[in-house]
C-alpha atoms as a PDB file:
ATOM      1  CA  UNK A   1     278.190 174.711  51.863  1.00  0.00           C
ATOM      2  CA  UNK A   2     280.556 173.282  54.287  1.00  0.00           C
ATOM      3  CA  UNK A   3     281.729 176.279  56.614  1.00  0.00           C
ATOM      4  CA  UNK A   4     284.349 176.087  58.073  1.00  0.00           C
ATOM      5  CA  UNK A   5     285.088 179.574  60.338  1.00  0.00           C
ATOM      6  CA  UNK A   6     283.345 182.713  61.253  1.00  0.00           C
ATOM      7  CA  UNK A   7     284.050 186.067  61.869  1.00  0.00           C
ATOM      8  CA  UNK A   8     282.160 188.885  63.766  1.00  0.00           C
ATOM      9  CA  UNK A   9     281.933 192.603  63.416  1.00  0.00           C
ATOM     10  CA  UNK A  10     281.771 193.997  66.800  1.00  0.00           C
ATOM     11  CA  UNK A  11     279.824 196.335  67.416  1.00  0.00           C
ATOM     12  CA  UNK A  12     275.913 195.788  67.704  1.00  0.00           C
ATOM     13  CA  UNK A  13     277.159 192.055  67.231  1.00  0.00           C
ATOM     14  CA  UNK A  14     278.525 191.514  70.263  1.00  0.00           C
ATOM     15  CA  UNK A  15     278.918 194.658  72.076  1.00  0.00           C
ATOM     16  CA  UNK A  16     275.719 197.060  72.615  1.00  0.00           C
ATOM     17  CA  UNK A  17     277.474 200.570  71.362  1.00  0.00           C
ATOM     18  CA  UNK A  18     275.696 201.520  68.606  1.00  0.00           C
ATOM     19  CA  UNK A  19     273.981 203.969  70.528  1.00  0.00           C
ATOM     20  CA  UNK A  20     276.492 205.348  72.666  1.00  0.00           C
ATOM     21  CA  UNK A  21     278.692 206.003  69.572  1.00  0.00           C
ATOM     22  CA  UNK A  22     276.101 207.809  67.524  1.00  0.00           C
ATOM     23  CA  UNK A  23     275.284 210.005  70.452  1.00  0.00           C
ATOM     24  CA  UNK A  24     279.098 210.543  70.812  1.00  0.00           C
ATOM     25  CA  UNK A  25     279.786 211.241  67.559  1.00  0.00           C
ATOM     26  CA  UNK A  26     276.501 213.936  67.867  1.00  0.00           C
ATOM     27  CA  UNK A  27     277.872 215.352  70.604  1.00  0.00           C
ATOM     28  CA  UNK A  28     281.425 216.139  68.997  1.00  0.00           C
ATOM     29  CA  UNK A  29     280.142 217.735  66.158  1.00  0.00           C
ATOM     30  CA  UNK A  30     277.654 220.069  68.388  1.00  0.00           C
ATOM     31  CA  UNK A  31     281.046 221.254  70.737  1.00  0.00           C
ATOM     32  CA  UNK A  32     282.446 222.782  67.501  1.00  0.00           C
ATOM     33  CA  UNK A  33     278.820 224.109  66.536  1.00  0.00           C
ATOM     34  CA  UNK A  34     277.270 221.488  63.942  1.00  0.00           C
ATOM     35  CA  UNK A  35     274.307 219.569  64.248  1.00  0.00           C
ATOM     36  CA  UNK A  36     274.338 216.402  62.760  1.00  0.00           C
ATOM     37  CA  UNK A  37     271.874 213.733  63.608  1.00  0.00           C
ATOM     38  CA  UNK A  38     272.514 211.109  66.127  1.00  0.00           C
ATOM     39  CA  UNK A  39     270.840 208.919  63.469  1.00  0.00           C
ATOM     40  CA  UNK A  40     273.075 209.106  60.882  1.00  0.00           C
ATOM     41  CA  UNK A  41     275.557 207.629  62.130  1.00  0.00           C
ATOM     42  CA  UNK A  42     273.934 204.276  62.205  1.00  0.00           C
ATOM     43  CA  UNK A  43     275.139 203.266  58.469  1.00  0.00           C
ATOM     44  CA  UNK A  44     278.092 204.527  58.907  1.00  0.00           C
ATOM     45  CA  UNK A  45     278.912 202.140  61.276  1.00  0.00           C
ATOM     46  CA  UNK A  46     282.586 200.245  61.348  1.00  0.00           C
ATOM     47  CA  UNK A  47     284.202 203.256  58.821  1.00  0.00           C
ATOM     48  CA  UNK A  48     287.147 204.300  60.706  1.00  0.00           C
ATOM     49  CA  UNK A  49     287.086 207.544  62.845  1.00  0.00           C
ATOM     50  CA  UNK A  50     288.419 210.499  60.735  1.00  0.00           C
ATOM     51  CA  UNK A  51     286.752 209.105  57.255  1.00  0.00           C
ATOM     52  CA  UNK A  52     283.814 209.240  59.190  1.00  0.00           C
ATOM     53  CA  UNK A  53     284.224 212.915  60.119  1.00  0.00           C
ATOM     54  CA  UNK A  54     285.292 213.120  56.142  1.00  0.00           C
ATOM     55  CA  UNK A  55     282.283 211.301  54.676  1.00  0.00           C
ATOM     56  CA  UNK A  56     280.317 213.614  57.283  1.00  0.00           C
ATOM     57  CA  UNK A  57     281.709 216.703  55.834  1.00  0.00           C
ATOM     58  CA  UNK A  58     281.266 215.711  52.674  1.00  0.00           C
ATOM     59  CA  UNK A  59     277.862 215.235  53.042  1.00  0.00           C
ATOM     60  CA  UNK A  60     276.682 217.949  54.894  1.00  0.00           C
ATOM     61  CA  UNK A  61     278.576 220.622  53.099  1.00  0.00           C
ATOM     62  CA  UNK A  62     280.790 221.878  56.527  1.00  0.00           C
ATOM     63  CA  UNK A  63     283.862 222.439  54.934  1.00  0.00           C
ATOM     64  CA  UNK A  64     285.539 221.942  58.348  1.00  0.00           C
ATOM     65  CA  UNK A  65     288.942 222.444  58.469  1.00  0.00           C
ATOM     66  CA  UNK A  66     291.471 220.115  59.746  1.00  0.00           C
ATOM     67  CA  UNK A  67     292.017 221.413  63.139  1.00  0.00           C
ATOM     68  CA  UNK A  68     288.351 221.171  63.144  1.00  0.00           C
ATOM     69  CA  UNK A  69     287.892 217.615  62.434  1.00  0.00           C
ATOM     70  CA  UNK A  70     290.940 216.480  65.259  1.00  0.00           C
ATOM     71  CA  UNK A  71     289.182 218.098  67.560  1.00  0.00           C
ATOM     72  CA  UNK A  72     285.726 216.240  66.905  1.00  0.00           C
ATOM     73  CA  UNK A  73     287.630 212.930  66.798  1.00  0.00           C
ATOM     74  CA  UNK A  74     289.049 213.862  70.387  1.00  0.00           C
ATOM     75  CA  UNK A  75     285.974 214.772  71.391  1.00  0.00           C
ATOM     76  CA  UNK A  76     284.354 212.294  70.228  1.00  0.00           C
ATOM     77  CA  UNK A  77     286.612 209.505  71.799  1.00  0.00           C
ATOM     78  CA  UNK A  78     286.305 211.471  75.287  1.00  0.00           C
ATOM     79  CA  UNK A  79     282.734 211.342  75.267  1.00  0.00           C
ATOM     80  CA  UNK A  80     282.644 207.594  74.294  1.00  0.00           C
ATOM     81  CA  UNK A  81     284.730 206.700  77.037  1.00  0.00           C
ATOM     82  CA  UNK A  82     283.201 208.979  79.519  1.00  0.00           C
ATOM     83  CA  UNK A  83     280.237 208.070  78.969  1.00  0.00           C
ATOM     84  CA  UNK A  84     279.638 204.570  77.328  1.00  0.00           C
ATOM     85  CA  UNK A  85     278.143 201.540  79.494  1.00  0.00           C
ATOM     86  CA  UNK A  86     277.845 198.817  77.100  1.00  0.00           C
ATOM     87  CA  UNK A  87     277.039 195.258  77.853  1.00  0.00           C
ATOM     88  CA  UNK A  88     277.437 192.162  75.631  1.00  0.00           C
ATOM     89  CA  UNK A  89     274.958 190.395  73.895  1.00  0.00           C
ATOM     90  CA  UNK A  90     274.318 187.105  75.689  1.00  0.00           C
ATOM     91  CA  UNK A  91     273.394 185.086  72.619  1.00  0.00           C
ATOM     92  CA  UNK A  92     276.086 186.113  70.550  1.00  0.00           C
ATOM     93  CA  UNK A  93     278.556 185.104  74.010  1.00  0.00           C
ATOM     94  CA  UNK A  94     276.967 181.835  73.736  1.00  0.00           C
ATOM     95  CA  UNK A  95     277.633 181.529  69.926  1.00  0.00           C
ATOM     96  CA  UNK A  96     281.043 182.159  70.561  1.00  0.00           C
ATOM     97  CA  UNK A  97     281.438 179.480  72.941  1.00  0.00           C
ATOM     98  CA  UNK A  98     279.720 176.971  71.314  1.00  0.00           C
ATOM     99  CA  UNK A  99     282.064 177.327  68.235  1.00  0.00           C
ATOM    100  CA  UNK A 100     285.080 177.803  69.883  1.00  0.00           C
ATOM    101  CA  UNK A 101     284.642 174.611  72.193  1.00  0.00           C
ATOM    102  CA  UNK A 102     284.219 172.713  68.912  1.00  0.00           C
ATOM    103  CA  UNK A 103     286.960 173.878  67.663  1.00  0.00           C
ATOM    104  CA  UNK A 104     285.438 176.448  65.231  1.00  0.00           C
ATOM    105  CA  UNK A 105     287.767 179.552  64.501  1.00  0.00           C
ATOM    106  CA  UNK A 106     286.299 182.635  65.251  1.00  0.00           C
ATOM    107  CA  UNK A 107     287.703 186.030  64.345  1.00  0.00           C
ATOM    108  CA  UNK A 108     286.936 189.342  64.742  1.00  0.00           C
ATOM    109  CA  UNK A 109     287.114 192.527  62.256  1.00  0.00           C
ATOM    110  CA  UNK A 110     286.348 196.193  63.470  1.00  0.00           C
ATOM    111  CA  UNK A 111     286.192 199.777  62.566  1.00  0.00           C
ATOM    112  CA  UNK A 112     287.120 200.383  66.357  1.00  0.00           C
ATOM    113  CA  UNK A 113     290.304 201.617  67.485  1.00  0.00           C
ATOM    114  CA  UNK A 114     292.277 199.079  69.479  1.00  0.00           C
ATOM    115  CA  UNK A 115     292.426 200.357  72.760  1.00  0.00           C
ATOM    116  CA  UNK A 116     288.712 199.941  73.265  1.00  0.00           C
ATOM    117  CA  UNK A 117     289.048 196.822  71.974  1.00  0.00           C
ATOM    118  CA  UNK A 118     291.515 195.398  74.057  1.00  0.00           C
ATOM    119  CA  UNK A 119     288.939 196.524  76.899  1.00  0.00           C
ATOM    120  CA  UNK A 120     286.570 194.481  75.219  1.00  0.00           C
ATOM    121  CA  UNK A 121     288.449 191.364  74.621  1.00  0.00           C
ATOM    122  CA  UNK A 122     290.271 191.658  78.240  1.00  0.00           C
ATOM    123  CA  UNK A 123     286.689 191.233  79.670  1.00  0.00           C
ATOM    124  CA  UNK A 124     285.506 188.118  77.429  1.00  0.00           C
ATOM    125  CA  UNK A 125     288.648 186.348  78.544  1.00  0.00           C
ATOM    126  CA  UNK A 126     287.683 186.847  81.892  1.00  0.00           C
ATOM    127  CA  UNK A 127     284.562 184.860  80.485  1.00  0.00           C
ATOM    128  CA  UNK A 128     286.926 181.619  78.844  1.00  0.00           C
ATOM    129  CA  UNK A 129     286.364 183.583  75.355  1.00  0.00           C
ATOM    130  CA  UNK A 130     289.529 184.417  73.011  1.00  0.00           C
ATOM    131  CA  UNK A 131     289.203 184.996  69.291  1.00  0.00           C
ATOM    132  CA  UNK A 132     291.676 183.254  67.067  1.00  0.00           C
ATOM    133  CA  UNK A 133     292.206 186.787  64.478  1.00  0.00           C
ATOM    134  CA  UNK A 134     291.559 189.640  65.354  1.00  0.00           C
ATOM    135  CA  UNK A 135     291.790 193.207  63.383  1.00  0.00           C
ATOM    136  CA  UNK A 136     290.998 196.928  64.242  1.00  0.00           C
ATOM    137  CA  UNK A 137     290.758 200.180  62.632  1.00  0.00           C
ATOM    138  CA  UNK A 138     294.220 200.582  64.063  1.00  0.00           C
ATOM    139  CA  UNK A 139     295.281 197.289  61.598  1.00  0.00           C
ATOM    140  CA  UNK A 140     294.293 198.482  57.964  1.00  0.00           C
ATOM    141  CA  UNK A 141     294.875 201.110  55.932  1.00  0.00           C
ATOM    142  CA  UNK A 142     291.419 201.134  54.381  1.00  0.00           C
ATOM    143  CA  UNK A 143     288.023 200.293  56.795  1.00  0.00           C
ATOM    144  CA  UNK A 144     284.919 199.338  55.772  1.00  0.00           C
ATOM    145  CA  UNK A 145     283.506 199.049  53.322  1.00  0.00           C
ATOM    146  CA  UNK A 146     286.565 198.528  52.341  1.00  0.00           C
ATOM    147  CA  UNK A 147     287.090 194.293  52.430  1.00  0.00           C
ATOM    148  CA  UNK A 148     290.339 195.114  53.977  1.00  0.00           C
ATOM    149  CA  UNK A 149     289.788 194.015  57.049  1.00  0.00           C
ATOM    150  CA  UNK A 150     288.185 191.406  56.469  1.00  0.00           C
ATOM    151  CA  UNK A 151     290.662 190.133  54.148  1.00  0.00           C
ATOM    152  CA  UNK A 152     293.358 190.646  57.146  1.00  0.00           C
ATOM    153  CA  UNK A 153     291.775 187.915  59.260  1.00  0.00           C
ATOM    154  CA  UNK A 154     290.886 185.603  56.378  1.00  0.00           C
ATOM    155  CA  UNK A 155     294.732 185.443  54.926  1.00  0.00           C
ATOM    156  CA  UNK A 156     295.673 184.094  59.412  1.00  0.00           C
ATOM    157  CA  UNK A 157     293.704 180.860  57.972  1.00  0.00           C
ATOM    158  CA  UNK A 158     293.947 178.393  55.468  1.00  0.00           C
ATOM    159  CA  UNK A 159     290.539 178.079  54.827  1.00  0.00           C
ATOM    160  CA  UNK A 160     288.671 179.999  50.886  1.00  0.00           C
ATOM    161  CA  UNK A 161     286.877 183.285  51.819  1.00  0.00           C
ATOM    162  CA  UNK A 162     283.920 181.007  50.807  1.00  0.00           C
ATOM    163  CA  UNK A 163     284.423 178.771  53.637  1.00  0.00           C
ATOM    164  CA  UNK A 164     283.884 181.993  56.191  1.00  0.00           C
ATOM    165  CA  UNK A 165     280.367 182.805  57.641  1.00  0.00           C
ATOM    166  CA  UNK A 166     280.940 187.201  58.639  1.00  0.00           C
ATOM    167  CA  UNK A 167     278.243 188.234  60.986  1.00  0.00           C
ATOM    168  CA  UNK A 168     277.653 192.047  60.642  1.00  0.00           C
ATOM    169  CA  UNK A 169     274.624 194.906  60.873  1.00  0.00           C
ATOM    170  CA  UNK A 170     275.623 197.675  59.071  1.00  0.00           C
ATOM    171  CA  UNK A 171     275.738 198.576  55.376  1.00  0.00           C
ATOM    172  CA  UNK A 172     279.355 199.389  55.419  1.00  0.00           C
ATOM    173  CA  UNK A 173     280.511 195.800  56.837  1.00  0.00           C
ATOM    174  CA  UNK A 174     277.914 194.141  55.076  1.00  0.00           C
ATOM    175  CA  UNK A 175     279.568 195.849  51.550  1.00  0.00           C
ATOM    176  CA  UNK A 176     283.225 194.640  52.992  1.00  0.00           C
ATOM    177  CA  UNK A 177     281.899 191.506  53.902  1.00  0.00           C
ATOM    178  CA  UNK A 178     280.399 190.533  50.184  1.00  0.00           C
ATOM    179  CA  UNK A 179     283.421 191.759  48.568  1.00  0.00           C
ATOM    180  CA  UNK A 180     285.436 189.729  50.743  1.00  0.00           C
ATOM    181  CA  UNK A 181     284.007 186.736  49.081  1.00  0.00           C
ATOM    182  CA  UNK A 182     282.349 185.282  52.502  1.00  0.00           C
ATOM    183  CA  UNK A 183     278.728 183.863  53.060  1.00  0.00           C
ATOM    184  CA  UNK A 184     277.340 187.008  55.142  1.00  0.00           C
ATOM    185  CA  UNK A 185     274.497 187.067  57.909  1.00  0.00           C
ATOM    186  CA  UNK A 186     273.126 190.435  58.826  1.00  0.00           C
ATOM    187  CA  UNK A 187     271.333 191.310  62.362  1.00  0.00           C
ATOM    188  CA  UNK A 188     268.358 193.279  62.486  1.00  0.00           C
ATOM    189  CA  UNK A 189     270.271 195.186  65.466  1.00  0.00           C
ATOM    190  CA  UNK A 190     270.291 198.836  64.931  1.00  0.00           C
ATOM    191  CA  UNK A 191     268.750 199.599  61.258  1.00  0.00           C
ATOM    192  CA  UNK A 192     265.717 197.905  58.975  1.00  0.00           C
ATOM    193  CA  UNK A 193     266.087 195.524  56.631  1.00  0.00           C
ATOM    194  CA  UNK A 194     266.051 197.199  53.667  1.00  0.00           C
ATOM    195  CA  UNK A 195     268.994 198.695  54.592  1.00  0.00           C
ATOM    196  CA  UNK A 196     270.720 195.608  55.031  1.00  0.00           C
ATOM    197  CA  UNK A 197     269.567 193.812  51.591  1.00  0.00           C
ATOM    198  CA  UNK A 198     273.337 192.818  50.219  1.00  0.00           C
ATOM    199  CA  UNK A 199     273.438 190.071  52.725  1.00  0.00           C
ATOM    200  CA  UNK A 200     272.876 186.300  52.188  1.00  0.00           C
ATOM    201  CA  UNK A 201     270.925 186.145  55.140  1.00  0.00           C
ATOM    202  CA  UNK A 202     269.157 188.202  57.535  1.00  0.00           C
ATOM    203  CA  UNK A 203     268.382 187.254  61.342  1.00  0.00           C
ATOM    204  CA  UNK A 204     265.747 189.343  63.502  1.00  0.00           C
ATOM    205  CA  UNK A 205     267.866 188.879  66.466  1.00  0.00           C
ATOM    206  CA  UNK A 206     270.864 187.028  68.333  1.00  0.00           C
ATOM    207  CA  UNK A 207     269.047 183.841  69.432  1.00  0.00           C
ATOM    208  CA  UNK A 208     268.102 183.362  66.126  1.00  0.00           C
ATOM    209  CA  UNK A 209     272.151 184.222  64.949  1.00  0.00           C
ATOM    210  CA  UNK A 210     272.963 181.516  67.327  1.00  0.00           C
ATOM    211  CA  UNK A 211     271.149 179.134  66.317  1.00  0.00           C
ATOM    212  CA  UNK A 212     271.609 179.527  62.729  1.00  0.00           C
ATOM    213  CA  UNK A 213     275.541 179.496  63.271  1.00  0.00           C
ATOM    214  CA  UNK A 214     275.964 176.194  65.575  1.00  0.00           C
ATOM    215  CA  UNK A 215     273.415 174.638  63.285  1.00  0.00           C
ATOM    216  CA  UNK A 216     275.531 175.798  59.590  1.00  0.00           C
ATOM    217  CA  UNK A 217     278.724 174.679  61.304  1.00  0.00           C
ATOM    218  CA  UNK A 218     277.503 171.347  62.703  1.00  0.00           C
ATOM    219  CA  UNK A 219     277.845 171.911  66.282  1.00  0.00           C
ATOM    220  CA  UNK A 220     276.228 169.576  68.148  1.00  0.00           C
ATOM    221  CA  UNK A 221     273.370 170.924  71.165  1.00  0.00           C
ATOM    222  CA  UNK A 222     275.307 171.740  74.006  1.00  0.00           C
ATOM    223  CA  UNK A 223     274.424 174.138  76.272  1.00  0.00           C
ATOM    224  CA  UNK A 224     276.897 177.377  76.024  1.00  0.00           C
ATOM    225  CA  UNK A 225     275.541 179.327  78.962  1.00  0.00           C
ATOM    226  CA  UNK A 226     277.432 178.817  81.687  1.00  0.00           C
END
């Protein structure tokens, strides 16, 4: 297959969060007196903010009320911010040059909210990176798995949904991803693979997603790191 653009997922793509959102999601629900496992919050990567508090309540019975929940979501947020020190993930920088210097369009679909977003993308422009689409949890009306978003950045382009590579590493985006129609690579960030089976592809890390993307869309060897 000829591709002819690709779009990321954000986080534990590019940005290393994953962790500091599952321990400030685990930390909001303790405040209001509910444990909930750091862990499970993994897989429910890139759903939006309150229908993760809503899929959590579901599931563990709570019954919270909705006070309840807008006060973990502000919690939550404050804790993220407070605390967070991500980085980026070199490899995946380098991707992103590589295809954007060869004039590749790249896009970007997240369950994040757009103010942290705009952090992130103010920083890779200070690094000569600049997505050509991009769409938050703030953009859609339904997240992921939901192929909303991934739809949003898709109809910016004139290219078939078949013509997209999506890099993701979650369950959720990898189910918004498939139903969006695009070829979809999943990293072995944050979960195993079993969890991550719906995708066409899956990549043990993000030398290896590198790689795999300059060498699908025909960029020639360059190198990316400076």
């Amino acid at each position: 297959m000829n591709y002819k653009a690709v779009c990321f997922d954000m986080d534990g793509v590019l940005v290393n969060t994953m962790d500091d959102h599952a321990l400030a999601w685990h930390h909001a629900f303790r405040e209001q007196g509910h444990v909930v496992k750091a862990a499970d919050f993994y897989e429910l990567e890139g759903m939006p903010g309150m229908q993760t508090i809503l899929h959590v309540n579901r599931i563990y019975g709570l019954q919270l009320p909705l006070e309840q929940q807008e006060a973990i979501y502000r919690n939550k947020r404050t804790h993220f911010v407070k605390h967070s020190k991500y980085g980026f993930y070199q490899h995946t920088l380098q991707a992103l040059k590589g295809l954007s210097q060869s004039g590749i369009p790249i896009g970007l679909a997240t369950g994040s909210r757009k103010e942290f977003v705009n952090e992130v993308l103010e920083r890779l422009e200070e690094m000569g990176i600049t997505f050509d689409a991009v769409i938050t949890g703030d953009d859609v009306e339904k997240g992921k798995p939901s192929p909303e978003p991934y739809e949003k950045v898709f109809a910016q382009f004139s290219y078939r949904p078949n013509e997209w590579i999506v890099v993701e590493n979650a369950p959720l985006g990898i189910q918004a991803a498939v139903a969006s129609g695009a070829f979809v690579l999943a990293l072995l960030t944050t979960l195993p693979e079993e969890k991550l089976i719906l995708a066409n592809d899956i990549l043990k890390h993000h030398q290896e997603l590198k790689e795999y993307l300059l060498s699908e869309v025909g960029v020639q060897a360059r190198d990316f790191t400076k």
